[in-house]
N, C-alpha and C. Protein backbone atom coordinates (compact mmCIF):
# COMPACT_ATOMS: atom_id res chain seq x y z
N UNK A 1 67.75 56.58 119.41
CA UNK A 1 67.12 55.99 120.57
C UNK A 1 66.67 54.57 120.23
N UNK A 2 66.90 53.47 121.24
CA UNK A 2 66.43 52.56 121.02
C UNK A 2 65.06 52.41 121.41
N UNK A 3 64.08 51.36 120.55
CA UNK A 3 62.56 51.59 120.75
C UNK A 3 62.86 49.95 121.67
N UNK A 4 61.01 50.68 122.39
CA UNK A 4 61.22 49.01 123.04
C UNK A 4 60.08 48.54 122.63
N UNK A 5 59.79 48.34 121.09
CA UNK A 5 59.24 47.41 120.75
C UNK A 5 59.50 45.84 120.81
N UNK A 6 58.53 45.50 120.93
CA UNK A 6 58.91 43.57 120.89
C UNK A 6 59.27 43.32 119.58
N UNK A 7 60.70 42.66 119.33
CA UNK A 7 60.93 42.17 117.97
C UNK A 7 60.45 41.85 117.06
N UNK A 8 59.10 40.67 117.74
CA UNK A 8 58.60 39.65 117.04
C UNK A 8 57.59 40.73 116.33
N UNK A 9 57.09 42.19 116.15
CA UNK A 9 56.39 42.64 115.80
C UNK A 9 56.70 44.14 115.01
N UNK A 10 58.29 43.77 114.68
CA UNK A 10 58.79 45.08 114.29
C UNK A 10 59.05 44.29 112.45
N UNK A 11 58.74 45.19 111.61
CA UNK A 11 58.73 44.65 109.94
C UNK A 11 60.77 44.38 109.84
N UNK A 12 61.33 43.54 109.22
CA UNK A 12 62.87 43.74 108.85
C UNK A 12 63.16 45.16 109.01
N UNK A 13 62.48 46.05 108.06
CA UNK A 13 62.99 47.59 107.92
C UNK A 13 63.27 47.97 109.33
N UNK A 14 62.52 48.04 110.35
CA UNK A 14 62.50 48.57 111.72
C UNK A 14 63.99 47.49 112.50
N UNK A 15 63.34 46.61 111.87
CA UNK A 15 64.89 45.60 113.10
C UNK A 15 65.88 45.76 112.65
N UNK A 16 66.06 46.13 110.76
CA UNK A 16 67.73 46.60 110.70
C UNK A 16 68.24 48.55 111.13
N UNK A 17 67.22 48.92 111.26
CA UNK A 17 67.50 50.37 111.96
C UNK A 17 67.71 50.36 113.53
N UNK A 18 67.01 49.91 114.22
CA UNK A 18 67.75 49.64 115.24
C UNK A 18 68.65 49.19 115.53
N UNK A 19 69.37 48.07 114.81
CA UNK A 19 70.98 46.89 115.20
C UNK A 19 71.87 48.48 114.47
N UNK A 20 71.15 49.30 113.22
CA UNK A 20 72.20 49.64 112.80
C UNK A 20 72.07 51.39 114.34
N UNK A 21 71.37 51.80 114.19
CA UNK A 21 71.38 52.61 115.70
C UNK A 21 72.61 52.08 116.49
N UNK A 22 71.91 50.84 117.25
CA UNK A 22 72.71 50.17 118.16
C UNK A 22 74.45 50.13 118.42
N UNK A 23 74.62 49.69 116.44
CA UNK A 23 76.24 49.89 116.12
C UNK A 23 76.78 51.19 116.18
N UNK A 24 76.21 52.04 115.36
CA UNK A 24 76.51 53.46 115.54
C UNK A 24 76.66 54.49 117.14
N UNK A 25 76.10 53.83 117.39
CA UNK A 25 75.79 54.62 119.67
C UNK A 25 77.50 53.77 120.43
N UNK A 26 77.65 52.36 119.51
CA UNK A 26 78.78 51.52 120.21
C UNK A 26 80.02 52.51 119.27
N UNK A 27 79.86 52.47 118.26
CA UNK A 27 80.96 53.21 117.51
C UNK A 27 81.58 54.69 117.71
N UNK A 28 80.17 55.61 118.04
CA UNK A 28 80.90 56.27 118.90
C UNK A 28 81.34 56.71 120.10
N UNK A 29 80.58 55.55 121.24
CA UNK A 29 81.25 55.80 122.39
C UNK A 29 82.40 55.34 122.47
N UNK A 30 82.85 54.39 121.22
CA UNK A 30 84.49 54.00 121.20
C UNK A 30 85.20 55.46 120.54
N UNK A 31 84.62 55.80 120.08
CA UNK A 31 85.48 57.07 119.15
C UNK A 31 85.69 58.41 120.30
N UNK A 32 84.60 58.64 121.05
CA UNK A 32 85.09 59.52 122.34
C UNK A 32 85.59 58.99 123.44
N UNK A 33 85.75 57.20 123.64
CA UNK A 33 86.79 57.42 124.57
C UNK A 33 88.28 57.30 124.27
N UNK A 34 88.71 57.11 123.04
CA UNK A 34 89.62 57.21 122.07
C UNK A 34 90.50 58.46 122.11
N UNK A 35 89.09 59.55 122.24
CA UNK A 35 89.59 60.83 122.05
C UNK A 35 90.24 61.46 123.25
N UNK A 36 89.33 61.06 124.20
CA UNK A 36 89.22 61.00 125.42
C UNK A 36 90.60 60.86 126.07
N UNK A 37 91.06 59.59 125.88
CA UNK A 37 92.40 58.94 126.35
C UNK A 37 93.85 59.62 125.64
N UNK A 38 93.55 60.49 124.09
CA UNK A 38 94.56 60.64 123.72
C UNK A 38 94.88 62.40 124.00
N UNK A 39 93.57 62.97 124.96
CA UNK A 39 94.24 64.06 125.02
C UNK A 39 94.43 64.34 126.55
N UNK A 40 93.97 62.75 127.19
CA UNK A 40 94.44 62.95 128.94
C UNK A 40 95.92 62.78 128.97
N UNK A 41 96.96 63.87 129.50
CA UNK A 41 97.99 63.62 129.51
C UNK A 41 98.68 62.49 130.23
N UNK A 42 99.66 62.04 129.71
CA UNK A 42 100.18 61.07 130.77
C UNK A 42 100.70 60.96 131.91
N UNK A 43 101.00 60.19 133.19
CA UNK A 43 101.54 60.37 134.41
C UNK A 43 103.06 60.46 134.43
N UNK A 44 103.61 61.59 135.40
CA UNK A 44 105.09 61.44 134.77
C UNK A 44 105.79 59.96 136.05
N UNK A 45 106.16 58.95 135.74
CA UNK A 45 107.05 58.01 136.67
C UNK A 45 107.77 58.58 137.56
N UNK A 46 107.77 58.65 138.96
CA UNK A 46 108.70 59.13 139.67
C UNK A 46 109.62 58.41 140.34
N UNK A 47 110.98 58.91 139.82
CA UNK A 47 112.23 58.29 140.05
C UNK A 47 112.62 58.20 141.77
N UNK A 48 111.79 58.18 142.45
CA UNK A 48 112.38 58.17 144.34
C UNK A 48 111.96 56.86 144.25
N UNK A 49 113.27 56.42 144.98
CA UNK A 49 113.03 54.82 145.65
C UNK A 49 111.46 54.42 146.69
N UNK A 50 111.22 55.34 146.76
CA UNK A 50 109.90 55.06 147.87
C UNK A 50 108.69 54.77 146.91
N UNK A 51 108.67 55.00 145.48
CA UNK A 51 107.13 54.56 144.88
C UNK A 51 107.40 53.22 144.28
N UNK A 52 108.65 52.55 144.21
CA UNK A 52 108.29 51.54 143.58
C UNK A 52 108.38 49.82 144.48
N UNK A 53 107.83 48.85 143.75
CA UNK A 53 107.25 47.91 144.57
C UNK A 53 108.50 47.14 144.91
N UNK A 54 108.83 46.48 145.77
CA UNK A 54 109.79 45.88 146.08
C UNK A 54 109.40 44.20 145.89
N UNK A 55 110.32 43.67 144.85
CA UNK A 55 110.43 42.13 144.96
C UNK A 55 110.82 41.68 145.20
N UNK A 56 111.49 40.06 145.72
CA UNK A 56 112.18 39.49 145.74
C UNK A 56 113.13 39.01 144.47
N UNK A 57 114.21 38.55 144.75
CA UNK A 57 114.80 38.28 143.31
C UNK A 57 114.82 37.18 142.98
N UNK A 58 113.41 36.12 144.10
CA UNK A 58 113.65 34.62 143.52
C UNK A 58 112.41 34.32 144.15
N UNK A 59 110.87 34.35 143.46
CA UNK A 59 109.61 34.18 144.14
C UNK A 59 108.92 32.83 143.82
N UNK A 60 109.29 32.29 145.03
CA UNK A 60 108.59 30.58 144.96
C UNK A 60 107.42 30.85 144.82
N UNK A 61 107.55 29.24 144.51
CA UNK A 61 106.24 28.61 143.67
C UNK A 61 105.86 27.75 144.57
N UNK A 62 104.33 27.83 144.89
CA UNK A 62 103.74 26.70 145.27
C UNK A 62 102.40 26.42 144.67
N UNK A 63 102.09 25.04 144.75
CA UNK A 63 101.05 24.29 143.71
C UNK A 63 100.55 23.58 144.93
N UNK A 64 98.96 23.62 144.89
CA UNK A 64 98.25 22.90 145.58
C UNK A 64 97.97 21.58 145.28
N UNK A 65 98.43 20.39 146.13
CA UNK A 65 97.52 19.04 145.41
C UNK A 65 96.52 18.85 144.31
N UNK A 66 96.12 18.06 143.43
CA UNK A 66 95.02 18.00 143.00
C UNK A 66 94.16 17.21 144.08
N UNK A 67 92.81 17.69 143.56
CA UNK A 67 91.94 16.66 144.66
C UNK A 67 91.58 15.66 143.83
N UNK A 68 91.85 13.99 144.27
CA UNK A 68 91.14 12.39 144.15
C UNK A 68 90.14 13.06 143.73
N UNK A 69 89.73 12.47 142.30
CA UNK A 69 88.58 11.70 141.66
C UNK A 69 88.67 12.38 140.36
């Protein structure tokens, strides 16, 4: 848990336990969504002409003026 002491009144010992808290709470909410993502299965692509996006095969370009000054 992070404390909500004011910095300016916590000894070194206390301010490097908290940053190191802090890292550890970031480290493993990266490590469960990690886990997270590798056991959500994937979507299967579906091959019907109706899901996919239609482009053109030659998409102009236009550029706005710069504006004076």
């Amino acid at each position: 848990m992070i404390s909500t002491t004011d910095p300016e009144s916590m000894t070194a010992e206390e301010r490097r336990r908290e940053v190191a808290a802090i890292l550890a709470n970031g480290l493993l909410r990266r490590l469960r969504a990690a886990e997270s993502a590798a056991c959500t299965p994937a979507k299967e692509v579906s091959e019907r002409p109706g899901n996919r996006l239609e482009l053109p095969a030659e998409t102009p370009l236009s550029v706005a003026p710069r504006p004076a000054g």
